[in-house]
PDB file of N, CA and C in Angstrom:
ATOM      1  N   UNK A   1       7.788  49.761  -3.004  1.00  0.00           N
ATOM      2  CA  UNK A   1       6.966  50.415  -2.001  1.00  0.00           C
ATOM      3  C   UNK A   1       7.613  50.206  -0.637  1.00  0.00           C
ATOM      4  N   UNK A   2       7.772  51.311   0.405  1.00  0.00           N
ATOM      5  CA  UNK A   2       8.591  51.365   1.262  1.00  0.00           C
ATOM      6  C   UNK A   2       7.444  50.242   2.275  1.00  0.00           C
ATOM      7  N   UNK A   3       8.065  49.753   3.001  1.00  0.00           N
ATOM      8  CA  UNK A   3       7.620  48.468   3.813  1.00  0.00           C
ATOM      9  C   UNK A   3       6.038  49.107   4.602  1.00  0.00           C
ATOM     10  N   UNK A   4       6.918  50.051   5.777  1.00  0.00           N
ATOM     11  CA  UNK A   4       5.977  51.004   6.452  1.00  0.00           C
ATOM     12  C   UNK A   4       4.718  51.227   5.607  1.00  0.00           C
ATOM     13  N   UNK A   5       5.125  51.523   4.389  1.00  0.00           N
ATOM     14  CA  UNK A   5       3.754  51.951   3.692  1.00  0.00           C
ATOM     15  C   UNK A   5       3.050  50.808   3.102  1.00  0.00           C
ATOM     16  N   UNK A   6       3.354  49.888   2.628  1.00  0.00           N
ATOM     17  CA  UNK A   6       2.855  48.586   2.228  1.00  0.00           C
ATOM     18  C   UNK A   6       1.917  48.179   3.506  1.00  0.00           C
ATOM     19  N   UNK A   7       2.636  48.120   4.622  1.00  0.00           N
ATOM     20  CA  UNK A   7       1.383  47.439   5.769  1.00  0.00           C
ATOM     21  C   UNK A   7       0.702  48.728   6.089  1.00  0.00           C
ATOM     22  N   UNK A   8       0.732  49.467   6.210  1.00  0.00           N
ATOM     23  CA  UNK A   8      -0.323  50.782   6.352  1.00  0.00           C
ATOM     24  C   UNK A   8      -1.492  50.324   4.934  1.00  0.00           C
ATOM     25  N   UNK A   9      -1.095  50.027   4.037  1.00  0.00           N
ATOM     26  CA  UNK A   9      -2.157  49.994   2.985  1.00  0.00           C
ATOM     27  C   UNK A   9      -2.980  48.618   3.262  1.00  0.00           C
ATOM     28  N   UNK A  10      -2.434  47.512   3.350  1.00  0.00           N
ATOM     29  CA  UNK A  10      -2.884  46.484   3.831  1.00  0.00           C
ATOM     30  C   UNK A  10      -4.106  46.416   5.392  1.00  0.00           C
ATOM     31  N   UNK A  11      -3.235  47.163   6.030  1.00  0.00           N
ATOM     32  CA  UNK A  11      -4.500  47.480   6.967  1.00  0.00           C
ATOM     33  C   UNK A  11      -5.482  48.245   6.826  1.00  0.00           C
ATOM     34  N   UNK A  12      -5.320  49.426   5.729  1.00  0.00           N
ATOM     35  CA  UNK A  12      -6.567  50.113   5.213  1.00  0.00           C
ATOM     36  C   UNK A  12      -7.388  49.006   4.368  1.00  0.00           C
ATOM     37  N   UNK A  13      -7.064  48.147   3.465  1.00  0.00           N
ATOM     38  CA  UNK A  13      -7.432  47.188   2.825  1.00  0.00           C
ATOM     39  C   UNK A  13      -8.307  45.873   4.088  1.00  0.00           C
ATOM     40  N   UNK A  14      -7.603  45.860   4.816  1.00  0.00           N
ATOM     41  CA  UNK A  14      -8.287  44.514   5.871  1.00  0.00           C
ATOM     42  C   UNK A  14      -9.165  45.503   6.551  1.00  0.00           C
ATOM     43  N   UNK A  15      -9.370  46.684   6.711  1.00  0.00           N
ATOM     44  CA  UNK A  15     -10.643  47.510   7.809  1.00  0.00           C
ATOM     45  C   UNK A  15     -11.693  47.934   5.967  1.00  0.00           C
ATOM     46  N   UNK A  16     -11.070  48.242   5.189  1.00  0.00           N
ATOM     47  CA  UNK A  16     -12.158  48.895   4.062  1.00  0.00           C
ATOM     48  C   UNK A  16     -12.441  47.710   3.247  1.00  0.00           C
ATOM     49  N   UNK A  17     -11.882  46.935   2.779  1.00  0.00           N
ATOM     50  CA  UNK A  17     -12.499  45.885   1.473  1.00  0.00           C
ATOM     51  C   UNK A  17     -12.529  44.418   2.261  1.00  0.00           C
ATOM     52  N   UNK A  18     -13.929  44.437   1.772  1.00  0.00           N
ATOM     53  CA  UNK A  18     -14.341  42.880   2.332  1.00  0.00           C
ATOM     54  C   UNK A  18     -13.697  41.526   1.664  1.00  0.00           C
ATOM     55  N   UNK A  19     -13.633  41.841  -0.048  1.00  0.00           N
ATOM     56  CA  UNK A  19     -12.606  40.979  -0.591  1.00  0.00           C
ATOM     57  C   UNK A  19     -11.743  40.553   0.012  1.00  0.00           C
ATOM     58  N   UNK A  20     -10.580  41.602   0.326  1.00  0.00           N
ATOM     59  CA  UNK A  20      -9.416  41.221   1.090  1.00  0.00           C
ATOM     60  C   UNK A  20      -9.154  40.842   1.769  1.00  0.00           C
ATOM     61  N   UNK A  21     -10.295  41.157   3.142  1.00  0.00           N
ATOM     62  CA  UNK A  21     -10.347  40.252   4.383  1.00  0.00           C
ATOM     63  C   UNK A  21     -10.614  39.148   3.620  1.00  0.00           C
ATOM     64  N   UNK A  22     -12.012  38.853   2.895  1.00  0.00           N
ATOM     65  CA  UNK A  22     -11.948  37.074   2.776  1.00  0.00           C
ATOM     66  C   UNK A  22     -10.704  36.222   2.160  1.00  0.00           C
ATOM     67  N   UNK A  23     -10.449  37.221   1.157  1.00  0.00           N
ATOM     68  CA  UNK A  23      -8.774  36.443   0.608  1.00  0.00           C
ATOM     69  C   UNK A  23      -7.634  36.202   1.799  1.00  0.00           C
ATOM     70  N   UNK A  24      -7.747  37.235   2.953  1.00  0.00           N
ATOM     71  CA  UNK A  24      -6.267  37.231   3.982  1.00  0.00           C
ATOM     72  C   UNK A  24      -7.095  35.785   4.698  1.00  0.00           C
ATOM     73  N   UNK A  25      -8.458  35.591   4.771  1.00  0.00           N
ATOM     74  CA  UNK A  25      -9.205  34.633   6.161  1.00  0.00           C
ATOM     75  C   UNK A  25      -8.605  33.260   5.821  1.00  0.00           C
ATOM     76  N   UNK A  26      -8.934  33.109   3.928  1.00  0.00           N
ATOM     77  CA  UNK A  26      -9.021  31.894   3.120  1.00  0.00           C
ATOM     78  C   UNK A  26      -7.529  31.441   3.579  1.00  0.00           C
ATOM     79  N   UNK A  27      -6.573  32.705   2.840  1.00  0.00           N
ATOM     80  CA  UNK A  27      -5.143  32.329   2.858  1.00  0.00           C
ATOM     81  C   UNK A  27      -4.846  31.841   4.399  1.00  0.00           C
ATOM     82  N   UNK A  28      -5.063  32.345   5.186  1.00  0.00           N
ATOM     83  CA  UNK A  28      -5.019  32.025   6.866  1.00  0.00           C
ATOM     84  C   UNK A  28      -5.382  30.843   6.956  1.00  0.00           C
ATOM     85  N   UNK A  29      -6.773  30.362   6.447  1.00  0.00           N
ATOM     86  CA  UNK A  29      -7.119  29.048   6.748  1.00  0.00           C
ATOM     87  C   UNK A  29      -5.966  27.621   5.825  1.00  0.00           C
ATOM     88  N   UNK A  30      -5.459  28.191   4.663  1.00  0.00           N
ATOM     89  CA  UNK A  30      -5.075  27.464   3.929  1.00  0.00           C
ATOM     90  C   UNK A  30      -3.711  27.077   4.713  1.00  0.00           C
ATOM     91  N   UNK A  31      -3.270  28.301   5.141  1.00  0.00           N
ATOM     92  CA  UNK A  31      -2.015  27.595   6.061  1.00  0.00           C
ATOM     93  C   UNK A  31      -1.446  26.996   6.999  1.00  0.00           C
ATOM     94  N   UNK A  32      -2.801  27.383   7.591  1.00  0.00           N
ATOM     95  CA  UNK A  32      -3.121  26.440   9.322  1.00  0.00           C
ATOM     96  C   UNK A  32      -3.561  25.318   8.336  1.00  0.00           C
ATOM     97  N   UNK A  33      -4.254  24.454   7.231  1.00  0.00           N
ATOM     98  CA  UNK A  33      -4.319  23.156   6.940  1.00  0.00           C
ATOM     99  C   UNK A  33      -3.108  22.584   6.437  1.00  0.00           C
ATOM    100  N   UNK A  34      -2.478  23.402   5.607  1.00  0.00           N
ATOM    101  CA  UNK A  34      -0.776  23.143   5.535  1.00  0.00           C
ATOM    102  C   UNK A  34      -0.054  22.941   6.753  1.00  0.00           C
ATOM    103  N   UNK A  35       0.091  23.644   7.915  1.00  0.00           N
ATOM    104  CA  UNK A  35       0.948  23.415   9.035  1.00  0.00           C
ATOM    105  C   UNK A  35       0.332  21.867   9.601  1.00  0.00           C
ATOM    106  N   UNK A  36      -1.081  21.893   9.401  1.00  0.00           N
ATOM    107  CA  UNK A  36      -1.561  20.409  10.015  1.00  0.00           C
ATOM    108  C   UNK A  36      -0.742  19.420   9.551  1.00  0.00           C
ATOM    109  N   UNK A  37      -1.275  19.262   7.592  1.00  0.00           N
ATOM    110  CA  UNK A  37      -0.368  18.216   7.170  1.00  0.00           C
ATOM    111  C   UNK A  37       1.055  18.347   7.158  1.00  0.00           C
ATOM    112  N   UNK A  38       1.777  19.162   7.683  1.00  0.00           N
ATOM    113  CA  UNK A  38       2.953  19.106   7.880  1.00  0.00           C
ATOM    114  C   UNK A  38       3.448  18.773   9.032  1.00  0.00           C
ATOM    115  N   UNK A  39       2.885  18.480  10.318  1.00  0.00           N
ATOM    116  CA  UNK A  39       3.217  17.849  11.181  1.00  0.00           C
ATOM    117  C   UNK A  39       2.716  16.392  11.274  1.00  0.00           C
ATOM    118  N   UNK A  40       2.786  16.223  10.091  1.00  0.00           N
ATOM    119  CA  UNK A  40       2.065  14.608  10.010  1.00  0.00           C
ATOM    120  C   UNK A  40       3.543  13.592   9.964  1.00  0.00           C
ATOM    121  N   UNK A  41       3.400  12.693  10.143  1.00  0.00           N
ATOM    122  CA  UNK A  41       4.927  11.409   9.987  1.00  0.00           C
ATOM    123  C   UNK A  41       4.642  11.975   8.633  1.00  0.00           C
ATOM    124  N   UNK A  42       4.294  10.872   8.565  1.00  0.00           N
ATOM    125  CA  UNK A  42       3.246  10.455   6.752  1.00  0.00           C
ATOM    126  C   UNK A  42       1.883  10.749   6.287  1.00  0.00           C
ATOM    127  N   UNK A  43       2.147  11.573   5.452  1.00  0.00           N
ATOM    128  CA  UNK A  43       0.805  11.574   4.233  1.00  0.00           C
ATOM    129  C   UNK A  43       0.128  10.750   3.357  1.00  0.00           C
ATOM    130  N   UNK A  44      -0.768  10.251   3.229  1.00  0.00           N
ATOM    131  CA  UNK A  44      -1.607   9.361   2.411  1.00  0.00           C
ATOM    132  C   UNK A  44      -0.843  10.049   0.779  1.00  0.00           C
ATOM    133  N   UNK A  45      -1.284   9.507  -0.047  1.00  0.00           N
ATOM    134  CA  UNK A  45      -2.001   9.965  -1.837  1.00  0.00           C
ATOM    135  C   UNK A  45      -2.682  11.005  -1.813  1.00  0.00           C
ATOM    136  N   UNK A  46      -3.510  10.742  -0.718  1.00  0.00           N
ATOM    137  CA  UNK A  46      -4.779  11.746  -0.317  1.00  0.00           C
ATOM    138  C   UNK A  46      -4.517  13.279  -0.208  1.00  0.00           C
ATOM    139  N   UNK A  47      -3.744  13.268   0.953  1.00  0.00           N
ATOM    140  CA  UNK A  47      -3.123  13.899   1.634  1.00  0.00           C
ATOM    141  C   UNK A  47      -1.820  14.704   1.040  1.00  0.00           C
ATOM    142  N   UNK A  48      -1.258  14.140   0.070  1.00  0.00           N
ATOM    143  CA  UNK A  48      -0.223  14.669  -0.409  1.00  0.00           C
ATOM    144  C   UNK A  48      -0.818  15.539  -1.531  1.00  0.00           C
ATOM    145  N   UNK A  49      -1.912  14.869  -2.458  1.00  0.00           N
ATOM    146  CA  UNK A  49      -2.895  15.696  -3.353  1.00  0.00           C
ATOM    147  C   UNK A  49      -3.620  16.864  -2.477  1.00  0.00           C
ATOM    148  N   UNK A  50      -4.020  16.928  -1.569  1.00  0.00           N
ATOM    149  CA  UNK A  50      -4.528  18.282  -0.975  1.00  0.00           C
ATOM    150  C   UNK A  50      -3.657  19.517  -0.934  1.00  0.00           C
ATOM    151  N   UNK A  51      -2.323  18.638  -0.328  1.00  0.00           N
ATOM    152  CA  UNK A  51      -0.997  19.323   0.083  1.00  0.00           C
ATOM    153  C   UNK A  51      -0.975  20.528  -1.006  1.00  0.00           C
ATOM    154  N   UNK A  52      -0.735  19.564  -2.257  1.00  0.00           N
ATOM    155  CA  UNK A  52      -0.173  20.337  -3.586  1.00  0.00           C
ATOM    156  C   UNK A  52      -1.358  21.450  -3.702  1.00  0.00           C
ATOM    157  N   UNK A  53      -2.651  21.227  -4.208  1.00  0.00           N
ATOM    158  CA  UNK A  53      -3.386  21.449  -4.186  1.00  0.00           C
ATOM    159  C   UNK A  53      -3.430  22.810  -3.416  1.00  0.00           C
ATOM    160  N   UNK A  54      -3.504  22.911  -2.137  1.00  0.00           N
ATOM    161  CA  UNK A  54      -3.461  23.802  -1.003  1.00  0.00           C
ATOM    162  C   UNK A  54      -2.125  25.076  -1.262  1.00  0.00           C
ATOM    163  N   UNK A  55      -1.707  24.698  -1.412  1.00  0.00           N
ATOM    164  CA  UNK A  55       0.061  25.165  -1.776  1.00  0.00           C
ATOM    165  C   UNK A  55      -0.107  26.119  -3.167  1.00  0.00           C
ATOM    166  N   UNK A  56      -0.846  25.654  -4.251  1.00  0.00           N
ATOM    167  CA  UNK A  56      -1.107  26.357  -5.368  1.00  0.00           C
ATOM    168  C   UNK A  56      -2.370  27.663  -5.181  1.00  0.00           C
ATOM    169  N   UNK A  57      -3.378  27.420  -4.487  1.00  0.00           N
ATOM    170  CA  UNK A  57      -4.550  27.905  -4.119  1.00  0.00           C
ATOM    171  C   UNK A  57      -3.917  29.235  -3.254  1.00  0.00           C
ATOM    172  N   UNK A  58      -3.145  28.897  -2.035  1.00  0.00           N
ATOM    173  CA  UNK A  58      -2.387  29.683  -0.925  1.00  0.00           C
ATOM    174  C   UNK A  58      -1.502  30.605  -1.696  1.00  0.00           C
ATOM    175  N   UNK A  59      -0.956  30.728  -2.718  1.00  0.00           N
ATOM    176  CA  UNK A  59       0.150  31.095  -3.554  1.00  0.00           C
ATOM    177  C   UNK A  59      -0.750  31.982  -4.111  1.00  0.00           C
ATOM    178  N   UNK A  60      -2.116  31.582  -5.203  1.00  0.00           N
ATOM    179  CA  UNK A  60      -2.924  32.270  -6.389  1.00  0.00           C
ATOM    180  C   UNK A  60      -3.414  33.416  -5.262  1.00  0.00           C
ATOM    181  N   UNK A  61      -3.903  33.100  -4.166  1.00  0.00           N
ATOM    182  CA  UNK A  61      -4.353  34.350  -3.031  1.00  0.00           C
ATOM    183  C   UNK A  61      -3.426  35.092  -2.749  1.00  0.00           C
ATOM    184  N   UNK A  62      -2.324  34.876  -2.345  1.00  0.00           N
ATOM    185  CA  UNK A  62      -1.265  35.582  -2.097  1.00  0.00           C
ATOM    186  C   UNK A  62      -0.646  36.571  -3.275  1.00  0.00           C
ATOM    187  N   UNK A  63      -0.610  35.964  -4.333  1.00  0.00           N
ATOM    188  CA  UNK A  63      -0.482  37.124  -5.857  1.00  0.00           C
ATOM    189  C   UNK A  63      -1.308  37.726  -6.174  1.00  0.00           C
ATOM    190  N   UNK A  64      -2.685  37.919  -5.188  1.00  0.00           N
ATOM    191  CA  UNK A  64      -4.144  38.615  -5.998  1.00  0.00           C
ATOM    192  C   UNK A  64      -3.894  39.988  -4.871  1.00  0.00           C
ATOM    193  N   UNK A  65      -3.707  39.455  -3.454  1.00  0.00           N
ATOM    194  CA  UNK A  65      -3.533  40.472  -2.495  1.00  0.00           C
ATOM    195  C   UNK A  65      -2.114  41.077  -2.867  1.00  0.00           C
ATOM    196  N   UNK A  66      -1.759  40.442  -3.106  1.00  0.00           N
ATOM    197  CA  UNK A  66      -0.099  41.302  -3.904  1.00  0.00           C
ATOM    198  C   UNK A  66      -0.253  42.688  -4.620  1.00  0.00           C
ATOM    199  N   UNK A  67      -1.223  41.666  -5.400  1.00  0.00           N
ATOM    200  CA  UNK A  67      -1.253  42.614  -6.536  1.00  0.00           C
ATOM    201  C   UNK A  67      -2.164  44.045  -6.294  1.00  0.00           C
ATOM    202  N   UNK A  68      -3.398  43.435  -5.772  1.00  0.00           N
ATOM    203  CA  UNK A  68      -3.834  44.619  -4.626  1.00  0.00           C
ATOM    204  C   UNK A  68      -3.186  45.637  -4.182  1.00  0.00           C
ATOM    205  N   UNK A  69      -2.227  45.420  -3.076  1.00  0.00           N
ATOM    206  CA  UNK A  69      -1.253  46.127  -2.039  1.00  0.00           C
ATOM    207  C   UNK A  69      -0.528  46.804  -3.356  1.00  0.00           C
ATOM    208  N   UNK A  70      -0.046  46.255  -4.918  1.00  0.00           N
ATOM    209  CA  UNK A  70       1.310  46.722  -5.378  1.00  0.00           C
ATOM    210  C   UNK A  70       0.609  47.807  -6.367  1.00  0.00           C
ATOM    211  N   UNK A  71      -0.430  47.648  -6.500  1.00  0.00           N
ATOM    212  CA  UNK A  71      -1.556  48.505  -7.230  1.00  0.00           C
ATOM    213  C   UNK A  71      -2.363  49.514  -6.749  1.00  0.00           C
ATOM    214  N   UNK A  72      -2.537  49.329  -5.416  1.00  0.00           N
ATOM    215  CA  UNK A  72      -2.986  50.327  -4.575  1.00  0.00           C
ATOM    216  C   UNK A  72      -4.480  50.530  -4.720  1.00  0.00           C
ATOM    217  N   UNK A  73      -5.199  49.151  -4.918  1.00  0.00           N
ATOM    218  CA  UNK A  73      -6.438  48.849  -5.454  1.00  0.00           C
ATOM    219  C   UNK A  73      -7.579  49.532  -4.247  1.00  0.00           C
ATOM    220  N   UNK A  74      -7.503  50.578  -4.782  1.00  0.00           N
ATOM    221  CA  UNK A  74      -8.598  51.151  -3.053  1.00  0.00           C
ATOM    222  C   UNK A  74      -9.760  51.235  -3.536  1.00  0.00           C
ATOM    223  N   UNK A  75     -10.828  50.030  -4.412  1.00  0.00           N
ATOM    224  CA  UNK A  75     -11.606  50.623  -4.835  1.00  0.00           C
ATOM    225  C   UNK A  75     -12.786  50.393  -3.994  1.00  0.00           C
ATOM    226  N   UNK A  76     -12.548  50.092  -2.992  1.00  0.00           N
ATOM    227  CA  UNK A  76     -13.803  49.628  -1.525  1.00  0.00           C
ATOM    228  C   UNK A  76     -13.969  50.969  -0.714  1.00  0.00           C
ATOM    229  N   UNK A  77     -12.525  52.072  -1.488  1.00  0.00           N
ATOM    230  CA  UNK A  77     -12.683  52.996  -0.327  1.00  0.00           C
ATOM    231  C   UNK A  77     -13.467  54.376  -1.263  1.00  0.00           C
TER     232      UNK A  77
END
């Protein structure tokens, strides 16, 4: 899918399907908590388990809106 047209669909997708916005908000939030723990020295156990955690979650959203955009899932419209 030519680029131009991929973000043209994506923005029909973020103004028409509410899904998508919450999947782009989640993924947004997931990476601003990633950039946090990544400006850390050091991570706890804790902290390194969220990490992973966060990283897998951020990824599963990112292949659902993928798949969305590569499918042309307009069914909000």
């Amino acid at each position: 899918m030519e680029l131009s047209t991929q973000e043209q669909l994506k923005a029909h997708l973020m103004s028409t399907s509410e899904e998508f916005r919450n999947m782009a908000s989640e993924h947004s939030s997931y990476e601003r908590r990633l950039e946090e723990l990544d400006a850390l020295d050091h991570l706890t156990l804790e902290q390194e388990a969220e990490e992973h955690r966060l990283k897998k979650l951020k990824l599963h959203l990112k292949d659902q809106m993928t798949g969305m955009l590569s499918h042309g899932d307009l069914q909000a419209v």
